[in-house]
Protein backbone atom coordinates (compact mmCIF):
# COMPACT_ATOMS: atom_id res chain seq x y z
CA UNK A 1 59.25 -3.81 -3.45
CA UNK A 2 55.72 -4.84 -2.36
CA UNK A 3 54.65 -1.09 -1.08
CA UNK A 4 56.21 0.33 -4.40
CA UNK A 5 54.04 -2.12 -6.22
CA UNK A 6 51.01 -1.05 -4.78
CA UNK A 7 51.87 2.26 -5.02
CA UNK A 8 51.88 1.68 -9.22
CA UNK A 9 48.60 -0.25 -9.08
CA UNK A 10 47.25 3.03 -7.29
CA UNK A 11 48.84 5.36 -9.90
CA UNK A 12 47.90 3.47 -12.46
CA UNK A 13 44.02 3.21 -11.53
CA UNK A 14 44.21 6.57 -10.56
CA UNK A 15 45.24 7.58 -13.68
CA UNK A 16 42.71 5.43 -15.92
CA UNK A 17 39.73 6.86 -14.23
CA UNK A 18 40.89 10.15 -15.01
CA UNK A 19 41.66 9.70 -18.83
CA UNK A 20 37.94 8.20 -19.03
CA UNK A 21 35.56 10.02 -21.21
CA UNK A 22 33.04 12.20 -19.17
CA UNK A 23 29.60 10.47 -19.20
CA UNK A 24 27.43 13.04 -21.08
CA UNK A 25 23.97 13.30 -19.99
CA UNK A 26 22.25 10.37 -21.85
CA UNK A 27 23.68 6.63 -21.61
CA UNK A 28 23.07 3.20 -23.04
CA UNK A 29 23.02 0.32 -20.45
CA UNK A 30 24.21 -2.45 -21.84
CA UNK A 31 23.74 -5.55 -20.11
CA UNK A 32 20.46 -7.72 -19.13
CA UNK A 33 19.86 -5.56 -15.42
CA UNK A 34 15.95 -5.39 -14.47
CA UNK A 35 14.30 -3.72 -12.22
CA UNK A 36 14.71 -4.71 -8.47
CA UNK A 37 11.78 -6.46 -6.50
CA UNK A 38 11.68 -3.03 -4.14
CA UNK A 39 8.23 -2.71 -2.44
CA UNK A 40 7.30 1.13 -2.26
CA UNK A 41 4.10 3.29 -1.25
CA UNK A 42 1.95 4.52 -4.26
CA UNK A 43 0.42 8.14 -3.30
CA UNK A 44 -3.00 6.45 -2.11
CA UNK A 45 -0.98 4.41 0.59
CA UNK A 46 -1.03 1.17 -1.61
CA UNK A 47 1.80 -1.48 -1.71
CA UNK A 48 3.99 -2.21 -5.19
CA UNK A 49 6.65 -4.00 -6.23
CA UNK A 50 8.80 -2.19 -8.45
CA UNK A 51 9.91 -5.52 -10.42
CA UNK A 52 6.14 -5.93 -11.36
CA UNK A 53 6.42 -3.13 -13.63
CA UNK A 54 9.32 -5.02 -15.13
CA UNK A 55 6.56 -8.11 -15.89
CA UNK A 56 3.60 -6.07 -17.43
CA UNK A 57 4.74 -6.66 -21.09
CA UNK A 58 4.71 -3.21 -21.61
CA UNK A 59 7.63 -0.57 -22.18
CA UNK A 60 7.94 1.35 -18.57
CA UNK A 61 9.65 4.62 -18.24
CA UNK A 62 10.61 5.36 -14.47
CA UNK A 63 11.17 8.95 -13.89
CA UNK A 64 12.76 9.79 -10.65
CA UNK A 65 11.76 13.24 -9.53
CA UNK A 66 11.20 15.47 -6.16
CA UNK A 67 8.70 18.20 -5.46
CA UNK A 68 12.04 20.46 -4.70
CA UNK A 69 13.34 19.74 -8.17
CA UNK A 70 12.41 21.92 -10.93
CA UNK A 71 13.61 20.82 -13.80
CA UNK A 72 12.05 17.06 -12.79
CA UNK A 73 8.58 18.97 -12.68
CA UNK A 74 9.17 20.43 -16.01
CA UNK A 75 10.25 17.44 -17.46
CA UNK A 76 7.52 15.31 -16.19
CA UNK A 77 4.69 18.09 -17.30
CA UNK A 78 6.12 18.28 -20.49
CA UNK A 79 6.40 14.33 -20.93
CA UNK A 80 2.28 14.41 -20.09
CA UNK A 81 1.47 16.49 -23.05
CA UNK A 82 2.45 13.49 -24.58
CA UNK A 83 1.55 10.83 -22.62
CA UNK A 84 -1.79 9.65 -24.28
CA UNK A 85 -0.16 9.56 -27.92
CA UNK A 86 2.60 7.21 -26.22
CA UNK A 87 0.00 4.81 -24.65
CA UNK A 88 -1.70 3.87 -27.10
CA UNK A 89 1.08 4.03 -29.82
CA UNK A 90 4.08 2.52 -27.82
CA UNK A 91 2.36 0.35 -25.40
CA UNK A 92 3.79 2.55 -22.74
CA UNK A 93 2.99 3.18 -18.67
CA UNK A 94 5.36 6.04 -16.81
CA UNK A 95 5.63 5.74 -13.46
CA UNK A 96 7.22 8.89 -11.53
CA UNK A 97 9.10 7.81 -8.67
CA UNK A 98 9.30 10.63 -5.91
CA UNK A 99 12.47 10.70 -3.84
CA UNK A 100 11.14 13.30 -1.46
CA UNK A 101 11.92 12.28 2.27
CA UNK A 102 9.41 12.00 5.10
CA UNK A 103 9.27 15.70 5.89
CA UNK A 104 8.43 16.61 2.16
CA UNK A 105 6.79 13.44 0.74
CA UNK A 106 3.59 14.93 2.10
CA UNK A 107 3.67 17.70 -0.73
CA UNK A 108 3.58 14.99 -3.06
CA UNK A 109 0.26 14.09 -3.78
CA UNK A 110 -1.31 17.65 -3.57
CA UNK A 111 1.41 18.52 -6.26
CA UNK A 112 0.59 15.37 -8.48
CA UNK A 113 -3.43 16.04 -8.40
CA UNK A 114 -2.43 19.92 -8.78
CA UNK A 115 -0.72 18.84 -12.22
CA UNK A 116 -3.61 16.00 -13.00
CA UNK A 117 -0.57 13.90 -13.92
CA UNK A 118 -1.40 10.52 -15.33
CA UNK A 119 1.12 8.29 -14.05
CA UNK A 120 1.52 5.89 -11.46
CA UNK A 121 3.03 8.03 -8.75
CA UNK A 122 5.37 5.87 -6.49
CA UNK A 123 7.07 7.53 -2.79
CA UNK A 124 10.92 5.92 -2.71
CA UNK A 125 11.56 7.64 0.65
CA UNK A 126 14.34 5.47 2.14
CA UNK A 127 15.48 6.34 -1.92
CA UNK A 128 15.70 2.15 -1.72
CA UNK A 129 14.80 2.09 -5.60
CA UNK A 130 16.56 4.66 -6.41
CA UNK A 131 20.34 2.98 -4.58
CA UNK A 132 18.70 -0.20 -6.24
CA UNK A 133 19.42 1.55 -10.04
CA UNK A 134 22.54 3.17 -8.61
CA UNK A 135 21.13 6.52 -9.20
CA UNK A 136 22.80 9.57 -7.61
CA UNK A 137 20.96 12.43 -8.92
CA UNK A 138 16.84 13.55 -10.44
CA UNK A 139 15.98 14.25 -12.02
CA UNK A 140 17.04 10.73 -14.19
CA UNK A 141 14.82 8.33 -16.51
CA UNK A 142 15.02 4.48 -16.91
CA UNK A 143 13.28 3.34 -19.63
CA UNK A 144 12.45 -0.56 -19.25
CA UNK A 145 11.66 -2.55 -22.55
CA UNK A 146 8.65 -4.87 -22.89
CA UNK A 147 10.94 -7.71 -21.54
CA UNK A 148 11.33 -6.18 -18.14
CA UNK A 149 15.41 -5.24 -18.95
CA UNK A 150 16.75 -1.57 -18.54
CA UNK A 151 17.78 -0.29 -22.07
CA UNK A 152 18.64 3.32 -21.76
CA UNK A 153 19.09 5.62 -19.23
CA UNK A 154 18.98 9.51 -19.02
CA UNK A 155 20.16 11.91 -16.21
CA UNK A 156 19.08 15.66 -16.12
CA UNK A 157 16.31 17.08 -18.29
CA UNK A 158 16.53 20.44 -20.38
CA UNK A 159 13.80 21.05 -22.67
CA UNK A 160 13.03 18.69 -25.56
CA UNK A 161 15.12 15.44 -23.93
CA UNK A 162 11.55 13.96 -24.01
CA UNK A 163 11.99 13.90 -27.87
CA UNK A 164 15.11 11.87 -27.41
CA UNK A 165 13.53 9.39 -25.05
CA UNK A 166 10.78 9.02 -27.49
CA UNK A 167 13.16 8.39 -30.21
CA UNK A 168 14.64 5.61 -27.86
CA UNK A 169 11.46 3.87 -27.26
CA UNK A 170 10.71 4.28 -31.02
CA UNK A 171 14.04 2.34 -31.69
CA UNK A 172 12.48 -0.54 -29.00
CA UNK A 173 9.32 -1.02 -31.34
CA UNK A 174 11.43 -1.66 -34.71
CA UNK A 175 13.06 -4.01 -32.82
């Protein structure tokens, strides 16, 4: 009776995780999760803990990217056409968090000067951070409200999803 028992509960989970919605691209966390006190390199060799960004009072987007992934690029070039507008009108700071590993993280900063991005580029090369967020693929954004919790989420980019993000940190302001 016991083994059959199990065997239900196994069924039974089995069966609720495939009935589940799919997660589309672009998620609300619910919840009061902040960013985790992860120390990482900067792209001038300098020390930072990731939960500082959490304390700033200002809204943070964290966009996790690699020098391998395209669409991260595009979606970070395309977010720093608007980047000024959203400083000074949201309060805003974007930090891009490279996942590269050791062999490739030295492309990193060449490719970030190449682009005259204007973010605080972080190296997450153990991908500490990014296990710390429970993040399995880039490119993917965090956006962090003024308070230092995680409000929304977004993984993959195709043209335009900075419009939605900005939509999402317009709902933060009227709040």
């Amino acid at each position: 009776m016991r083994k059959s028992g199990i065997a239900f509960f196994l069924l039974a989970l089995s069966l609720a995780a495939f009935t589940q919605e799919p997660k589309k691209g672009i998620e609300k966390v619910l919840g009061e999760k902040t960013l985790p006190a992860v120390t990482l390199t900067d792209i001038n060799g300098q020390q930072v803990n990731v939960a500082d960004y959490g304390k700033s009072g200002k809204v943070t987007v964290l966009s996790f990217w690699a020098t391998w992934c395209v669409p991260c690029k595009k979606e970070l070039t395309n977010i720093a056409d608007l980047y000024d507008e959203w400083k000074e009108k949201y309060n805003l700071q974007i930090v891009a968090v490279s996942i590269d590993d050791s062999r490739s993280t030295t492309k990193v900063k060449p490719y970030v000067d190449g682009q005259r991005w204007d973010y605080d580029v972080l190296l997450d090369v153990n991908q500490d951070l990014k296990r710390g967020l429970n993040i399995q693929s880039v490119p993917f954004t965090v956006l962090v409200n003024d308070k230092g919790k995680v409000v929304y989420t977004h993984s993959g980019y195709i043209d335009g999803d900075e419009f939605v993000l900005e939509e999402e940190i317009q709902k933060l302001k009227k709040n």
